[in-house]
Protein backbone atom coordinates (compact mmCIF):
# COMPACT_ATOMS: atom_id res chain seq x y z
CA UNK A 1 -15.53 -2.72 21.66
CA UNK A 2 -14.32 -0.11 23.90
CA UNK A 3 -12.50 3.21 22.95
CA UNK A 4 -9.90 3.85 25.83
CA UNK A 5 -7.18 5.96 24.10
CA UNK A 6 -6.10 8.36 21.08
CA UNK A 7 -2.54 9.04 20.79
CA UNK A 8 -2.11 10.76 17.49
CA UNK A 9 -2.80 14.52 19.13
CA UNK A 10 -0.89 17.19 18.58
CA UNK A 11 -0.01 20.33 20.37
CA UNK A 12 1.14 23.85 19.97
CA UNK A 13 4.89 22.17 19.61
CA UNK A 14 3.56 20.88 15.90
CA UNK A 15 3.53 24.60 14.76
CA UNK A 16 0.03 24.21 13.57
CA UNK A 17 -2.05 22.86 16.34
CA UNK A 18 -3.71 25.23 18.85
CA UNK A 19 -3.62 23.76 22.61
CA UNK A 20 -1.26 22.33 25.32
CA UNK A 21 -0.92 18.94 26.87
CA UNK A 22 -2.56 19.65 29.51
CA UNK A 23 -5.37 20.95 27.94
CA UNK A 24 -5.89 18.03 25.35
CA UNK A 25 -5.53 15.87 28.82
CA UNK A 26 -8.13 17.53 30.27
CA UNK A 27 -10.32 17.12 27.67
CA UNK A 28 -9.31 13.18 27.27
CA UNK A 29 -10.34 13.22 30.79
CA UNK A 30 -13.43 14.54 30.46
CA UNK A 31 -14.75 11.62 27.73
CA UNK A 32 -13.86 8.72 29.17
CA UNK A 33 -9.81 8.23 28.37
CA UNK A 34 -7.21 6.63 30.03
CA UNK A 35 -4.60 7.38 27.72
CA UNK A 36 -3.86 10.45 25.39
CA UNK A 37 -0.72 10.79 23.20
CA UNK A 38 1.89 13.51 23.12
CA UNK A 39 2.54 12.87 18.91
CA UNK A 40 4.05 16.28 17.55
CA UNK A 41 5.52 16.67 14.13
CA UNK A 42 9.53 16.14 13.94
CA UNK A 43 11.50 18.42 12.36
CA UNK A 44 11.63 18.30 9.18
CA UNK A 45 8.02 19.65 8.81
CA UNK A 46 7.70 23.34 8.42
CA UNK A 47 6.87 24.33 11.50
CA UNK A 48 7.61 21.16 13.66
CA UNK A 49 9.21 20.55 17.08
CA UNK A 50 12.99 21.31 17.46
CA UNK A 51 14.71 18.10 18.34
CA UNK A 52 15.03 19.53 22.04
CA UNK A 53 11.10 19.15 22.51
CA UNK A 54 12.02 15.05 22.18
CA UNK A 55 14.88 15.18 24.31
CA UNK A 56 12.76 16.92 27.12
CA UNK A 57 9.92 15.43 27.00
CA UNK A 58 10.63 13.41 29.48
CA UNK A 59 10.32 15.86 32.10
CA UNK A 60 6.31 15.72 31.90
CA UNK A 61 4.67 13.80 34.50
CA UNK A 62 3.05 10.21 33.67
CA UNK A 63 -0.33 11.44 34.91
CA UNK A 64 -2.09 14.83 34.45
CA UNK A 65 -5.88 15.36 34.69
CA UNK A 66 -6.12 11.54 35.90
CA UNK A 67 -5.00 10.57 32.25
CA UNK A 68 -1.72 8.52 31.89
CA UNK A 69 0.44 10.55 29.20
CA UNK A 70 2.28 8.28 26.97
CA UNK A 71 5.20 10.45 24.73
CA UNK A 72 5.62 10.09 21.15
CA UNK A 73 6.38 11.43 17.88
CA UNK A 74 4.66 11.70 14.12
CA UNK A 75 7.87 11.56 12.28
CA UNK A 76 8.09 12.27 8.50
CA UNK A 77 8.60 9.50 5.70
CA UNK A 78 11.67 11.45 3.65
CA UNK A 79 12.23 9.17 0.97
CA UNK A 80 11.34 5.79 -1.11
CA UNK A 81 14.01 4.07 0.89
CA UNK A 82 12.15 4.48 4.31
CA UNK A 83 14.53 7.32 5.77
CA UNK A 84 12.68 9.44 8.66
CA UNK A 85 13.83 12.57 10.36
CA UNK A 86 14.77 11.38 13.93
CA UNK A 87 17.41 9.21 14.76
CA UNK A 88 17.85 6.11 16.87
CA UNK A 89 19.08 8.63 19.81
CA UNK A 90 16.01 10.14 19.86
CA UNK A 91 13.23 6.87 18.83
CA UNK A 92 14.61 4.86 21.41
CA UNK A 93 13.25 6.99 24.36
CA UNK A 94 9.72 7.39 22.95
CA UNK A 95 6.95 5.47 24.52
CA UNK A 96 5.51 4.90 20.17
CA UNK A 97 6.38 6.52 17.04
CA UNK A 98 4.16 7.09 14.13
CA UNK A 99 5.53 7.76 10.27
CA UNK A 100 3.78 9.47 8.06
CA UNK A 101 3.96 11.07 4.59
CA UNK A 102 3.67 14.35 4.04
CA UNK A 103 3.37 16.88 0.96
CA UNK A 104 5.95 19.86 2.34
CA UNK A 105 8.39 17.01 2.98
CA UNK A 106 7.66 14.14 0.35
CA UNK A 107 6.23 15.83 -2.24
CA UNK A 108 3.66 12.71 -4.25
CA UNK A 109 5.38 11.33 -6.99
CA UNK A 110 3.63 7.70 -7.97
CA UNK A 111 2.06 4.79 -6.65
CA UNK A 112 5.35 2.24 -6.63
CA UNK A 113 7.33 4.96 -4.55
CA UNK A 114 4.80 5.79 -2.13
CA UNK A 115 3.97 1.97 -1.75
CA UNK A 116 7.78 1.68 -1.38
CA UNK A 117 8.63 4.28 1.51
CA UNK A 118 5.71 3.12 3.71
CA UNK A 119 7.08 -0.90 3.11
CA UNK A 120 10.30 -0.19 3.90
CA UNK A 121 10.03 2.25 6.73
CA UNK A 122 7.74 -0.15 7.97
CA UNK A 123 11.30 -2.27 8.47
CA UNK A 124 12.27 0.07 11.64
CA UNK A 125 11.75 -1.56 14.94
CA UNK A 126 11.51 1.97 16.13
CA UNK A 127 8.63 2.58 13.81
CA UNK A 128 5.40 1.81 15.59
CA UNK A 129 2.24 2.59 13.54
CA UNK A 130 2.19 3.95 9.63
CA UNK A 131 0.28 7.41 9.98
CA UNK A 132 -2.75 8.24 7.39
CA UNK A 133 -1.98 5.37 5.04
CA UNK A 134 -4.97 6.23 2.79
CA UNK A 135 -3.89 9.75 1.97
CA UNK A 136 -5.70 10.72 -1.50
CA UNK A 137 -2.18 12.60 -2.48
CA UNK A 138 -0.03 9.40 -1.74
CA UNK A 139 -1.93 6.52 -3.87
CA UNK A 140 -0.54 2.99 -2.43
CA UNK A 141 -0.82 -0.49 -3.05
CA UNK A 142 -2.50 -1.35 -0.55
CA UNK A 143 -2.82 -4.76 0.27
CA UNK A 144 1.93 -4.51 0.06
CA UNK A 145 1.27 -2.67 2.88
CA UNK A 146 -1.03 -4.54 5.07
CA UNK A 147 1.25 -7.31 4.43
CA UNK A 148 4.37 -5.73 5.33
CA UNK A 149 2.36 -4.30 8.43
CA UNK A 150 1.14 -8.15 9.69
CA UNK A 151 4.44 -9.30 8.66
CA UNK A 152 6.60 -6.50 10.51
CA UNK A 153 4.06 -5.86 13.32
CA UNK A 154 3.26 -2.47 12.30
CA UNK A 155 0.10 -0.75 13.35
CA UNK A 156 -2.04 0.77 10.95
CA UNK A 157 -3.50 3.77 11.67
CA UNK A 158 -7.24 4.71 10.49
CA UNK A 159 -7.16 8.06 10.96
CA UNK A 160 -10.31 10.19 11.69
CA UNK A 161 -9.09 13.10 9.25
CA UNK A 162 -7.98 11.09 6.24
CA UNK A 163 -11.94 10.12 6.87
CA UNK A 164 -13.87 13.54 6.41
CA UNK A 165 -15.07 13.96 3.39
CA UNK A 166 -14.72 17.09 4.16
CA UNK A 167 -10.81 16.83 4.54
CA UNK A 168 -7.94 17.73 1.77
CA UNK A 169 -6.40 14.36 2.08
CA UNK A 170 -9.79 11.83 1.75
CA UNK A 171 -9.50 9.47 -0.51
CA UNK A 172 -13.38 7.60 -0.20
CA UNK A 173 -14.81 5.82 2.70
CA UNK A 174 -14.67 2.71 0.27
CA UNK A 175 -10.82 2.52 0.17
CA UNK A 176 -10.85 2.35 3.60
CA UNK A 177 -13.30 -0.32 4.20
CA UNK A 178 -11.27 -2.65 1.91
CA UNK A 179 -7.86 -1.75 3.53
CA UNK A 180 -9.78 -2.98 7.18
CA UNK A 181 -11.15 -5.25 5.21
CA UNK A 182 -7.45 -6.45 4.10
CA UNK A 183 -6.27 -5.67 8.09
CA UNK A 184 -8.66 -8.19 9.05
CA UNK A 185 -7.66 -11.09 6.37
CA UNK A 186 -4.36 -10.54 7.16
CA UNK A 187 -4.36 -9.76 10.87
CA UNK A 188 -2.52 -6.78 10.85
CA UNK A 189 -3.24 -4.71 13.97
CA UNK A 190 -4.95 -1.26 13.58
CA UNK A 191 -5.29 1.78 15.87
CA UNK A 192 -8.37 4.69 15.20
CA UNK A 193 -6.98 8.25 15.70
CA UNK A 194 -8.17 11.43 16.14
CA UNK A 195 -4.65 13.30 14.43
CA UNK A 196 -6.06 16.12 16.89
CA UNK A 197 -5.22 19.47 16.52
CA UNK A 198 -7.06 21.23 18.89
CA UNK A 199 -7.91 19.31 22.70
CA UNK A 200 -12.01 19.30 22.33
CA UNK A 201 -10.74 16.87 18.87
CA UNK A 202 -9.22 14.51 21.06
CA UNK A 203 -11.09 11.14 21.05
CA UNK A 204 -13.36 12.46 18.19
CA UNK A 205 -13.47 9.21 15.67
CA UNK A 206 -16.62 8.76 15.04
CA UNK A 207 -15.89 7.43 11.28
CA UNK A 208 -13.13 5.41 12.04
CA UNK A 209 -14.27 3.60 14.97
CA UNK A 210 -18.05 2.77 13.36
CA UNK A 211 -16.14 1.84 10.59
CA UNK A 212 -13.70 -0.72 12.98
CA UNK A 213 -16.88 -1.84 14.54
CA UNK A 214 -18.90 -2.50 10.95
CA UNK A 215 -16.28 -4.43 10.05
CA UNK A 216 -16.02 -7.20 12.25
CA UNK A 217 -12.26 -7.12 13.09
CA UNK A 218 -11.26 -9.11 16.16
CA UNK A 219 -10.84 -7.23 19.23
CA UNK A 220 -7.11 -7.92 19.76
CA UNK A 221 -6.33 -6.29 16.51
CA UNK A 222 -7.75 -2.84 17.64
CA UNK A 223 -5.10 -1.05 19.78
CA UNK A 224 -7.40 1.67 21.42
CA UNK A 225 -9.32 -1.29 23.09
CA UNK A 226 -6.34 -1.29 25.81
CA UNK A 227 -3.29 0.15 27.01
CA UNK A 228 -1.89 -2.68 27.81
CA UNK A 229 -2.57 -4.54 24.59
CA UNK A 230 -0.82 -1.51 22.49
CA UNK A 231 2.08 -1.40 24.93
CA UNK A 232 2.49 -5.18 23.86
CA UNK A 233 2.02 -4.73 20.38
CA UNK A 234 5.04 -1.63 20.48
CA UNK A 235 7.33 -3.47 22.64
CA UNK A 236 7.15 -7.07 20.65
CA UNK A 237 8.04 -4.42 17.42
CA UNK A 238 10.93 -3.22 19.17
CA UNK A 239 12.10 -6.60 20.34
């Protein structure tokens, strides 16, 4: 398999992130990419984009460095019942839209609820991939959510960070075998992401895609093998 994009990178908009587009463009450029994603936090994180940033995004060009810029959004999981913190207004315009969970906006309460939100917000057609799912703070069941995932045409995402052992929120590379494991048996489609924070980050999965690869999961279930087949995936969601 081939690793074209990563569109879970943030930029100084998050609050908490330390370069530009164009420099986490650049360095897409510079390994390989054809496609890096604009993905800042929405609002309702401390620190996150004002809802301006999502109604002007459009004015960046398609293209800079030679990479193709797709525009997006991590919005925030609120609540058990699926709630997020942009509205249909602002989703619709997006190229994809990731929801996660968060601890300064859903602070962890128990496995049902957390299992809960990411099912039902998971029901949005303007929901595109489920961030982090494998969060050690937000325990899951989570073979409910690979099925709601295959059955809603969610993406899930395997996120680079949520790898580290050396990160806050990992939870043991064995949980996430079994939940690609799980993505494979049930054919929900997955995407590997960086969740940069600074641009030399971007495209830096080295976990998550040798564990993809390890796992024998076919082809057309892993988004960051094309552009096209991603742009698919999103727009049959949204249909």
């Amino acid at each position: 398999m081939q690793y074209t994009l990563d569109i879970h990178c943030h930029t100084v908009a998050s609050g908490h992130a330390y370069s530009t587009i164009t420099e986490n463009a650049s360095h897409a450029a510079s390994i390989g990419l054809t496609h890096v994603g604009i993905c800042d936090h929405a609002p309702a994180m401390p620190g996150g984009a004002h809802l301006y940033h999502f109604a002007n995004i459009w004015v960046l060009p398609q293209v800079i460095s030679g990479v193709r810029v797709l525009k997006g959004a991590e919005v925030n999981i609120m609540d058990a019942a699926g709630n997020i913190d942009l509205g249909i207004e602002w989703l619709s315009k997006l190229d994809f839209v990731i929801a996660s969970m968060h601890r300064g906006v859903f602070p962890p309460a128990d496995k049902a609820s957390h299992t809960q939100a990411m099912v039902n917000v998971m029901q949005n057609k303007n929901v595109h991939i489920l961030g982090h799912p494998g969060d050690y703070f937000f325990d899951i069941d989570v073979e409910a959510v690979v099925k709601a995932a295959a059955a809603t045409g969610t993406i899930i995402e395997i996120n680079e960070k949520t790898l580290d052992p050396g990160s806050y929120r990992h939870m043991g590379g064995d949980f996430f075998a079994g939940m690609v494991e799980l993505c494979k048996q049930h054919r929900a489609p997955v995407l590997a992401s960086s969740d940069a924070h600074f641009s030399t980050l971007v495209g830096d999965v080295p976990r998550a895609w040798a564990l993809l690869e390890a796992s024998g999961i076919d082809e057309s279930l892993v988004m960051n093998t094309s552009a096209e087949l991603l742009m698919a995936t999103i727009a049959k969601k949204r249909a």
